[in-house]
N, C-alpha and C. Protein backbone atom coordinates (compact mmCIF):
# COMPACT_ATOMS: atom_id res chain seq x y z
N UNK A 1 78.86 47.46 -8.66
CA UNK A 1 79.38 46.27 -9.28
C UNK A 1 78.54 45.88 -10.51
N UNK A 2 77.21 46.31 -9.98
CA UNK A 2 76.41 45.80 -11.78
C UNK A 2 76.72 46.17 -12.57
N UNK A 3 77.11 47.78 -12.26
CA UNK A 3 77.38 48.75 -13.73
C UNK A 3 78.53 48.51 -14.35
N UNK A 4 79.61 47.60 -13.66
CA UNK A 4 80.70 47.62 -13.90
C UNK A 4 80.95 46.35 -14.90
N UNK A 5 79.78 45.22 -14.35
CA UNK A 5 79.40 43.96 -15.16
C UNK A 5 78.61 44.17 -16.50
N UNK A 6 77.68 45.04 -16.08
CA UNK A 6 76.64 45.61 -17.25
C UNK A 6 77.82 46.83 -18.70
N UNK A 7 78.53 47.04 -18.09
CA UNK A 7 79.96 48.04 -18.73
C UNK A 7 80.55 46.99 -19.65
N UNK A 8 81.03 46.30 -18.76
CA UNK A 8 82.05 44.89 -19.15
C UNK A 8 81.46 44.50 -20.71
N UNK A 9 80.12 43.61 -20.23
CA UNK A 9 79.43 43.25 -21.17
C UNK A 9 78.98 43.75 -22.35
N UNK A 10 78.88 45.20 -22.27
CA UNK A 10 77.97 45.91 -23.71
C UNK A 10 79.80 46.28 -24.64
N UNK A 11 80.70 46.34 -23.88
CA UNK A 11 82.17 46.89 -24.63
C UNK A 11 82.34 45.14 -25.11
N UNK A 12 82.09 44.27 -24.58
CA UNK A 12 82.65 42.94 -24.76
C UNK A 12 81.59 42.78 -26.30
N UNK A 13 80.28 43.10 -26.15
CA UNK A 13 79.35 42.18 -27.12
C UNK A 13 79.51 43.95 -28.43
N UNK A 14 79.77 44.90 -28.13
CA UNK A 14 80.20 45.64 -28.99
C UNK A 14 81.23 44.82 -29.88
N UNK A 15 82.43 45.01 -29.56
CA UNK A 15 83.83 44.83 -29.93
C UNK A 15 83.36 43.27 -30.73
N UNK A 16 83.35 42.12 -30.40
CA UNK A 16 82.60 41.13 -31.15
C UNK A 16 81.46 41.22 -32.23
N UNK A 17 80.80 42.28 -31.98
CA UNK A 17 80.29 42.83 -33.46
C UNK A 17 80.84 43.22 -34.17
N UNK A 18 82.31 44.08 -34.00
CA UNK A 18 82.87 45.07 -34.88
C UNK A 18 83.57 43.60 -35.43
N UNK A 19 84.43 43.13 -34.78
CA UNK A 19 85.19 41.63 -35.15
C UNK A 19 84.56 40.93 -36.11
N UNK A 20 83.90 40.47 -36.06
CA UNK A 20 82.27 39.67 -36.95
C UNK A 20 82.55 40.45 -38.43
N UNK A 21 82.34 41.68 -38.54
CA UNK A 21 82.05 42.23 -39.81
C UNK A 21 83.37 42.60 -40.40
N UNK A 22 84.34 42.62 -39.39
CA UNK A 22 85.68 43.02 -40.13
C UNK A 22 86.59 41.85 -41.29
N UNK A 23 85.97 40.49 -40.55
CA UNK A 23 86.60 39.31 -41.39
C UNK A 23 85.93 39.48 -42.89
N UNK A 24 87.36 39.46 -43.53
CA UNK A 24 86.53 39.28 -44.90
C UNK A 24 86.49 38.11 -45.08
N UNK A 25 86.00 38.10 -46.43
CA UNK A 25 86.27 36.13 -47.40
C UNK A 25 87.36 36.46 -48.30
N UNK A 26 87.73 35.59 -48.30
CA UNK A 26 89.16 35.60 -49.21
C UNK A 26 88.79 35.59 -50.51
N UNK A 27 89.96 36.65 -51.27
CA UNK A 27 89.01 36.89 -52.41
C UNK A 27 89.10 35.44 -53.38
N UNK A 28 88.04 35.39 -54.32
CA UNK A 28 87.80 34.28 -54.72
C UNK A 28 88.24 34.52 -56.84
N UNK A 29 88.92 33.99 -57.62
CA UNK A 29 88.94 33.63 -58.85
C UNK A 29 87.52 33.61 -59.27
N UNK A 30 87.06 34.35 -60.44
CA UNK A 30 86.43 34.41 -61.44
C UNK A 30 86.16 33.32 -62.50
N UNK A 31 87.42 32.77 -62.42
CA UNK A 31 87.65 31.74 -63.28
C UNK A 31 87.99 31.90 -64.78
N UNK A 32 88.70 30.70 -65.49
CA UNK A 32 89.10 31.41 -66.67
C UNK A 32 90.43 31.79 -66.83
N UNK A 33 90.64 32.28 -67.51
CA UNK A 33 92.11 32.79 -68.07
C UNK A 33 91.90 34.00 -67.21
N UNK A 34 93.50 34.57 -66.68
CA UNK A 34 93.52 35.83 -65.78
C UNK A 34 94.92 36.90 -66.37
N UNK A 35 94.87 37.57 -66.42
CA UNK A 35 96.40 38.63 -67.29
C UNK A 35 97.06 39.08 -65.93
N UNK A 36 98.14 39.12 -65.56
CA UNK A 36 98.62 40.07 -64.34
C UNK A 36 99.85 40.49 -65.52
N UNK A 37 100.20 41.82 -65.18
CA UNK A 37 101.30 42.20 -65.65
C UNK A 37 102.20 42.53 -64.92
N UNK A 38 103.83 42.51 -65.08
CA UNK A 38 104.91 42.73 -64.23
C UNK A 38 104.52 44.50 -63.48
N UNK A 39 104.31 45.01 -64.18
CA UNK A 39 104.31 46.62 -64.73
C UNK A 39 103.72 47.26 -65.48
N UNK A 40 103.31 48.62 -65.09
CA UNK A 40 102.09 49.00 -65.69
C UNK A 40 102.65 50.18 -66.71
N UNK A 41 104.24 50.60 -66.69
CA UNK A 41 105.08 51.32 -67.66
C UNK A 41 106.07 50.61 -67.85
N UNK A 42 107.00 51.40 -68.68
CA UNK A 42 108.76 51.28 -68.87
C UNK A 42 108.83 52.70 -69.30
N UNK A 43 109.97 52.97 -68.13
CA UNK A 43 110.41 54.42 -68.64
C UNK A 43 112.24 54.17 -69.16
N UNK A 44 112.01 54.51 -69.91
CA UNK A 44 113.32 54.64 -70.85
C UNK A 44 114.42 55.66 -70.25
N UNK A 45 113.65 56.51 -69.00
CA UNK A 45 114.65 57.94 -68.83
C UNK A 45 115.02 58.54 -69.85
N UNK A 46 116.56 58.92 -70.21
CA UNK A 46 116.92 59.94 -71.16
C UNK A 46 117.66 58.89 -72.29
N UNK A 47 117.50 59.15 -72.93
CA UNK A 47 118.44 58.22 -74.38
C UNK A 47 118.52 58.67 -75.32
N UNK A 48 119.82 58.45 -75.91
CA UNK A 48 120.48 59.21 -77.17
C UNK A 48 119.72 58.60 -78.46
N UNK A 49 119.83 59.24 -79.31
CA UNK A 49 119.00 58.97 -80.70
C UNK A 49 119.80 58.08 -80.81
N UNK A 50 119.19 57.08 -81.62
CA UNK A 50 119.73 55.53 -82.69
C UNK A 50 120.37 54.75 -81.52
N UNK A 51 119.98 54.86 -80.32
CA UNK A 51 119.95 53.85 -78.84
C UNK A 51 118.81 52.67 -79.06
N UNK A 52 118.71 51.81 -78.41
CA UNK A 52 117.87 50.54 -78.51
C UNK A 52 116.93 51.03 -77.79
N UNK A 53 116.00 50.74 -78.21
CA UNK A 53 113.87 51.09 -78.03
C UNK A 53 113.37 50.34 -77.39
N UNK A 54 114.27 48.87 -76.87
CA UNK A 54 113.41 47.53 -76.74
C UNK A 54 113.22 47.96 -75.18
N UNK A 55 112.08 47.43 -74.61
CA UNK A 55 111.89 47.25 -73.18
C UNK A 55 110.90 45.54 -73.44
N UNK A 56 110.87 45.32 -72.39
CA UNK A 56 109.68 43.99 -72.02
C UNK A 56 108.61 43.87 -70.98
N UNK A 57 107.54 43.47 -71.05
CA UNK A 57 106.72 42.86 -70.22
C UNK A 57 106.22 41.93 -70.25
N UNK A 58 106.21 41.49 -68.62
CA UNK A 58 106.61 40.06 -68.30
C UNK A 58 104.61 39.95 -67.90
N UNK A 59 104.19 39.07 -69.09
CA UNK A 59 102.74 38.39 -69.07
C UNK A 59 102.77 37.12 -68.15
N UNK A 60 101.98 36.97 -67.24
CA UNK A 60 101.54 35.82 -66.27
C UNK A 60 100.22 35.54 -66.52
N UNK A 61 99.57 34.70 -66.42
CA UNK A 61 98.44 33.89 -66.37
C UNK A 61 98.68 33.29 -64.74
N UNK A 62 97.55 34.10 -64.78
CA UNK A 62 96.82 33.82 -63.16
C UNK A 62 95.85 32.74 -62.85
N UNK A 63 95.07 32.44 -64.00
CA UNK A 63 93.81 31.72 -63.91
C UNK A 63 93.79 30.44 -64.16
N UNK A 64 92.92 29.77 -64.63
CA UNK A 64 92.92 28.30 -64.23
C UNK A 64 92.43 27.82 -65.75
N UNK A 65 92.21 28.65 -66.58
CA UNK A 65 92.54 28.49 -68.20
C UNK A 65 93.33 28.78 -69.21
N UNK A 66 93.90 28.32 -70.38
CA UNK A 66 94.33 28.84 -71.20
C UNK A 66 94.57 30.20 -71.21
N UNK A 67 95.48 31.55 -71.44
CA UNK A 67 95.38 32.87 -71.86
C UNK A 67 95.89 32.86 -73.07
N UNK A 68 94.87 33.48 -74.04
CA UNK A 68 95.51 33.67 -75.57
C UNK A 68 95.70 35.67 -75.72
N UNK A 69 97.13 35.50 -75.78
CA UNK A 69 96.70 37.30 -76.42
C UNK A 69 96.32 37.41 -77.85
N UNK A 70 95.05 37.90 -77.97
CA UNK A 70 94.80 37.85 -79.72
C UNK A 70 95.26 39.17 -80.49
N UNK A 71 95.80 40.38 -79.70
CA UNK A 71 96.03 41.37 -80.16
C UNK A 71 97.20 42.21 -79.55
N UNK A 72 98.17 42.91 -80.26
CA UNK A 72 99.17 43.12 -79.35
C UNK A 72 99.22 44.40 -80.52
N UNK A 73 98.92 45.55 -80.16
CA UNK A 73 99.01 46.96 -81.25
C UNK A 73 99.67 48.37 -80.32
N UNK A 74 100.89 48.73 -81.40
CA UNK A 74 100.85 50.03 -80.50
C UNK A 74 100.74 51.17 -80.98
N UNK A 75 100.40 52.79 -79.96
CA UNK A 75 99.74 53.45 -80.35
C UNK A 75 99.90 54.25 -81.78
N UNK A 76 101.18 54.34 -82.38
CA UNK A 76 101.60 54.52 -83.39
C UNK A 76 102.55 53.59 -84.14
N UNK A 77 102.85 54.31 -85.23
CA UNK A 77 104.11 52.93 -86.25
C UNK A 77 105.62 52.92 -85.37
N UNK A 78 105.42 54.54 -84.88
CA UNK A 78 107.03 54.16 -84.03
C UNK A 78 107.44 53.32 -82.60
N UNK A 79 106.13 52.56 -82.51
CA UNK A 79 106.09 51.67 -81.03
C UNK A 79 105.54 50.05 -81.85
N UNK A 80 106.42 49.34 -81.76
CA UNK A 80 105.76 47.42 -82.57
C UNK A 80 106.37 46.77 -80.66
N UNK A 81 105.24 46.52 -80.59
CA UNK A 81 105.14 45.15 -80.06
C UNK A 81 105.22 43.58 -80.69
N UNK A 82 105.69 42.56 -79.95
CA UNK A 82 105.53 41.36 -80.38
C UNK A 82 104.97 40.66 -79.16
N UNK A 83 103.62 40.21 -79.90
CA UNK A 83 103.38 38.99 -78.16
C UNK A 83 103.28 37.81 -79.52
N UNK A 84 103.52 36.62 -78.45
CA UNK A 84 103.42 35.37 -79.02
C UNK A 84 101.93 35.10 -79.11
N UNK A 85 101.63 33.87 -80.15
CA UNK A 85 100.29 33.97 -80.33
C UNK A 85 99.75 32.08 -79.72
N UNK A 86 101.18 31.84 -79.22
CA UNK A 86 100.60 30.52 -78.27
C UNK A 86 99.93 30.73 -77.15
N UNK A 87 99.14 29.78 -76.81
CA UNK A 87 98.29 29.69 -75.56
C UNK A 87 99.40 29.50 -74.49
N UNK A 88 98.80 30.43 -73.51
CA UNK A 88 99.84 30.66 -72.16
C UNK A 88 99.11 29.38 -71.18
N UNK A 89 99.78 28.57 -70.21
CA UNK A 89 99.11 28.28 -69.46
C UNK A 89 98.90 28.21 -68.07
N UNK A 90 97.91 28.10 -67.26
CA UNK A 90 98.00 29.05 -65.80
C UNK A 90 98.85 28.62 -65.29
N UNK A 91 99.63 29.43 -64.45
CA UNK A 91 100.94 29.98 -64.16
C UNK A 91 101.87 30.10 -64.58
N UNK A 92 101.47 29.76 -66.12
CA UNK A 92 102.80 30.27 -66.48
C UNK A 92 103.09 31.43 -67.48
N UNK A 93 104.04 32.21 -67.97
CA UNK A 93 104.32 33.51 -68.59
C UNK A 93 104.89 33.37 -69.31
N UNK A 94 105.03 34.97 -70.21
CA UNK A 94 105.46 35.14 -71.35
C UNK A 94 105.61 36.37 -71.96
N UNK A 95 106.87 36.82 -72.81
CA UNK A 95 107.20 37.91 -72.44
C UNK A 95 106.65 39.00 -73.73
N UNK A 96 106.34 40.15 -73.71
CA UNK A 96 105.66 40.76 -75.05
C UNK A 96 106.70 42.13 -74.60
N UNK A 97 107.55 41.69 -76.00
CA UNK A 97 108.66 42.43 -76.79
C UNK A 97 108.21 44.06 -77.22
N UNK A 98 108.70 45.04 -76.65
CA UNK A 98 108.34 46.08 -77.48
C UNK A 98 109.56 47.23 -77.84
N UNK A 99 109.39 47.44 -79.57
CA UNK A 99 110.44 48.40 -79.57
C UNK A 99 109.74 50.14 -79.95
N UNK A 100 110.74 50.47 -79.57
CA UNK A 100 110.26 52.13 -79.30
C UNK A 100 111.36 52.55 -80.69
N UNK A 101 111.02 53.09 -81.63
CA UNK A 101 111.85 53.95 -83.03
C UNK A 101 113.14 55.00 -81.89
N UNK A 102 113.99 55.00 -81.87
CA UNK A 102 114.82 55.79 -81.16
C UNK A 102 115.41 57.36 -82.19
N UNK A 103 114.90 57.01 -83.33
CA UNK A 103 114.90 57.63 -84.27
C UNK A 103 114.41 59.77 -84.47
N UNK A 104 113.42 59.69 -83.37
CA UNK A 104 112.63 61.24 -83.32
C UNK A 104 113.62 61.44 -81.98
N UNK A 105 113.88 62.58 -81.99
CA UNK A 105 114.44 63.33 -81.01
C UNK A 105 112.77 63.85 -80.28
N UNK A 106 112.98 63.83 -78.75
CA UNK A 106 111.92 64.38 -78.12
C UNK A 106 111.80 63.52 -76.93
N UNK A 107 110.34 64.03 -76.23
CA UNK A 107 109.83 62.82 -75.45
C UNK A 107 108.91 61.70 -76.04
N UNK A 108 109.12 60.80 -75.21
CA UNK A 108 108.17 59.59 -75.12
C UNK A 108 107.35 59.41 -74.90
N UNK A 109 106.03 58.95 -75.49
CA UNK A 109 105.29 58.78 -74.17
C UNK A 109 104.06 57.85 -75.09
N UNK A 110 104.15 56.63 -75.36
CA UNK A 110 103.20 55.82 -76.22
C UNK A 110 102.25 54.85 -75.55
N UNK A 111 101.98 53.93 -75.36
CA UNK A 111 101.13 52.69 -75.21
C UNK A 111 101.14 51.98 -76.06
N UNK A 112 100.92 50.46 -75.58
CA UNK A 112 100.29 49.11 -76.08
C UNK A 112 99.08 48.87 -75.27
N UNK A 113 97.97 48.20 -76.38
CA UNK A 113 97.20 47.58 -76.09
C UNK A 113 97.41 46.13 -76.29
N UNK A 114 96.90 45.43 -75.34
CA UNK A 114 96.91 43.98 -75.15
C UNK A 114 95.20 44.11 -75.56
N UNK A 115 94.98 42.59 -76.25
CA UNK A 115 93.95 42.06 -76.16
C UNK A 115 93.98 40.59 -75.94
N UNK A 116 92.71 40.42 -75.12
CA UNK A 116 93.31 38.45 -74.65
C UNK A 116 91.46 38.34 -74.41
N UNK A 117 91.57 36.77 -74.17
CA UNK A 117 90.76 36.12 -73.34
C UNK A 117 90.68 36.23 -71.86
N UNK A 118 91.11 36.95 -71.39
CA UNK A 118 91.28 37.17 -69.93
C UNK A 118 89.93 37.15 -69.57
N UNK A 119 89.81 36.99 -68.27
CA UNK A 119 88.13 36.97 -67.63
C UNK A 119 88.67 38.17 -66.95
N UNK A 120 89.60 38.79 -66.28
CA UNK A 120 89.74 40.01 -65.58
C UNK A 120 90.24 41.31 -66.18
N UNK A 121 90.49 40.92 -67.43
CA UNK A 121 91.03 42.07 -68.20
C UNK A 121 90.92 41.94 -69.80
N UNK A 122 90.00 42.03 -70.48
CA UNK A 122 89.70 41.73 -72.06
C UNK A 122 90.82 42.30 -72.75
N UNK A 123 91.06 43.78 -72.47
CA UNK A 123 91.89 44.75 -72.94
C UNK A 123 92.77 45.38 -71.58
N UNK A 124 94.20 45.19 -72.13
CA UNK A 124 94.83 46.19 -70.80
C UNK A 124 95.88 46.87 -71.90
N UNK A 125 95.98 48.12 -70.96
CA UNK A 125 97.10 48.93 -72.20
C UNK A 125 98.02 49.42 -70.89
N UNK A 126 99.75 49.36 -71.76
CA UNK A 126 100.77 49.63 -70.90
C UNK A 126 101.47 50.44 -71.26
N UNK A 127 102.00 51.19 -70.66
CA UNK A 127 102.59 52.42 -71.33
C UNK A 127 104.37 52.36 -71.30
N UNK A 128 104.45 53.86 -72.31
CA UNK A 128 105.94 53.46 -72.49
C UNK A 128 106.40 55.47 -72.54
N UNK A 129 107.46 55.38 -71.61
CA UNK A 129 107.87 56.69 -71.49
C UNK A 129 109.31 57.20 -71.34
N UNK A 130 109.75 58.55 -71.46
CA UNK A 130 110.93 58.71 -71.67
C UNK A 130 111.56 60.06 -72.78
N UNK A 131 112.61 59.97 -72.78
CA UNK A 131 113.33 61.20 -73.67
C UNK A 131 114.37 60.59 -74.82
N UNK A 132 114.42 61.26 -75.65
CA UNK A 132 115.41 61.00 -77.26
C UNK A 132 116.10 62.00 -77.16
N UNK A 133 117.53 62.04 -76.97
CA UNK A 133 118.07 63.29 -77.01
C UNK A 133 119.13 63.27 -78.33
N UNK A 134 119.73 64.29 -78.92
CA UNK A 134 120.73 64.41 -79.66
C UNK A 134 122.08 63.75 -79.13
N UNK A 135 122.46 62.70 -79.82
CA UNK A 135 124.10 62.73 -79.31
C UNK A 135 125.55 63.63 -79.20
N UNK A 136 125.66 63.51 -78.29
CA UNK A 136 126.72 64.74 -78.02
C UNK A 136 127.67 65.19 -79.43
N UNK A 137 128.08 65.98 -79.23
CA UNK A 137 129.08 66.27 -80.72
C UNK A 137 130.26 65.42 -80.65
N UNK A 138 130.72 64.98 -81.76
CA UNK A 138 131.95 64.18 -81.97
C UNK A 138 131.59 62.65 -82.01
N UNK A 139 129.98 62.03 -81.45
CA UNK A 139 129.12 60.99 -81.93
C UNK A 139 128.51 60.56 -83.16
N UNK A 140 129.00 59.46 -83.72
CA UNK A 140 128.25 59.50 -85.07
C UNK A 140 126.85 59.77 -84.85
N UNK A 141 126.10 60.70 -85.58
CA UNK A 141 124.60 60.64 -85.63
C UNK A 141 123.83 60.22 -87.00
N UNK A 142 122.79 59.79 -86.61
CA UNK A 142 122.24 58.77 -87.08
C UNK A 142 121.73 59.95 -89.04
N UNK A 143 122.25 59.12 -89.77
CA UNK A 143 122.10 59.81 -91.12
C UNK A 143 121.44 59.16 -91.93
N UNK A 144 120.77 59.41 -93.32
CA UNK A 144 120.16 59.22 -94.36
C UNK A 144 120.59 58.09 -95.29
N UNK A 145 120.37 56.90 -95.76
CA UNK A 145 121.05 56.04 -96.55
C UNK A 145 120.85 56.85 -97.31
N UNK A 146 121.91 56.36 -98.31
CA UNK A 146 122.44 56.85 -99.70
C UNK A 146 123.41 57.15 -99.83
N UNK A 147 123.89 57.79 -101.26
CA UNK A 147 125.18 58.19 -101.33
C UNK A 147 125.38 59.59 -100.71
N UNK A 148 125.96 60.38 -100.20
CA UNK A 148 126.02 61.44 -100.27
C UNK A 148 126.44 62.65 -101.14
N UNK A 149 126.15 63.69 -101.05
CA UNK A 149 126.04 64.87 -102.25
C UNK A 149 127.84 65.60 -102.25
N UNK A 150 127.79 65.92 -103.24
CA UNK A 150 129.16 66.10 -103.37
C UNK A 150 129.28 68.00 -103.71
């Protein structure tokens, strides 16, 4: 019977140790302005040349200050972003516009960089992916201003 009490006890004061260390603390704010983004791409899939480029991401402010984005650049001329340059405020969002040139036949595959005041993210970059294909025959395709040659 002791061993069975002495058993009892060392599985009982075990298991209450393991318990003890398993609770975490809830995680706690940094403080400050915070960035969460909807999404960390936009894939475009397949799309015909001179198709619309635009996709969006949806900016939240997490934190308990002001978020300013001071920089909104993308990786080349054929990717423009637009973020607004008002102060976001916590909890609330805002959306940063980006168009993709539909113009090059090929794949996709660019980024934006964000820059902000964030306390959790100074710089975050989001990507943008996908295919430009030729429009089928008998589609107007996309041509040269001017007059044409005779």
């Amino acid at each position: 019977m002791k061993k069975a009490v002495l058993s009892f006890t060392l599985i009982f004061a075990v298991f209450a140790f393991f318990a003890q260390t398993a609770v975490k603390a809830a995680p706690t704010s940094i403080g400050g302005a915070e960035l969460t983004i909807d999404k960390e791409f936009h894939d475009y899939g397949t799309i015909e040349q001179g198709q619309s480029g635009a996709c969006e991401f949806l900016v939240t402010n997490t934190g308990t200050e002001p978020l300013l984005l001071t920089r909104c650049k993308g990786s080349c001329g054929c990717t423009v972003p637009k973020c607004s340059p008002e102060p976001i405020a916590p909890g609330a969002s805002t959306i940063i516009k980006v168009n993709y040139d539909t113009k090059r036949i090929g794949p996709i595959n660019k980024s934006v960089t964000i820059e902000s005041n964030a306390s959790n993210a100074k710089v975050k970059i989001v990507k943008i992916k996908g295919t430009v294909i030729k429009p089928p025959s008998g589609s107007p395709e996309l041509s040269p201003a001017g007059p044409t040659a005779k």
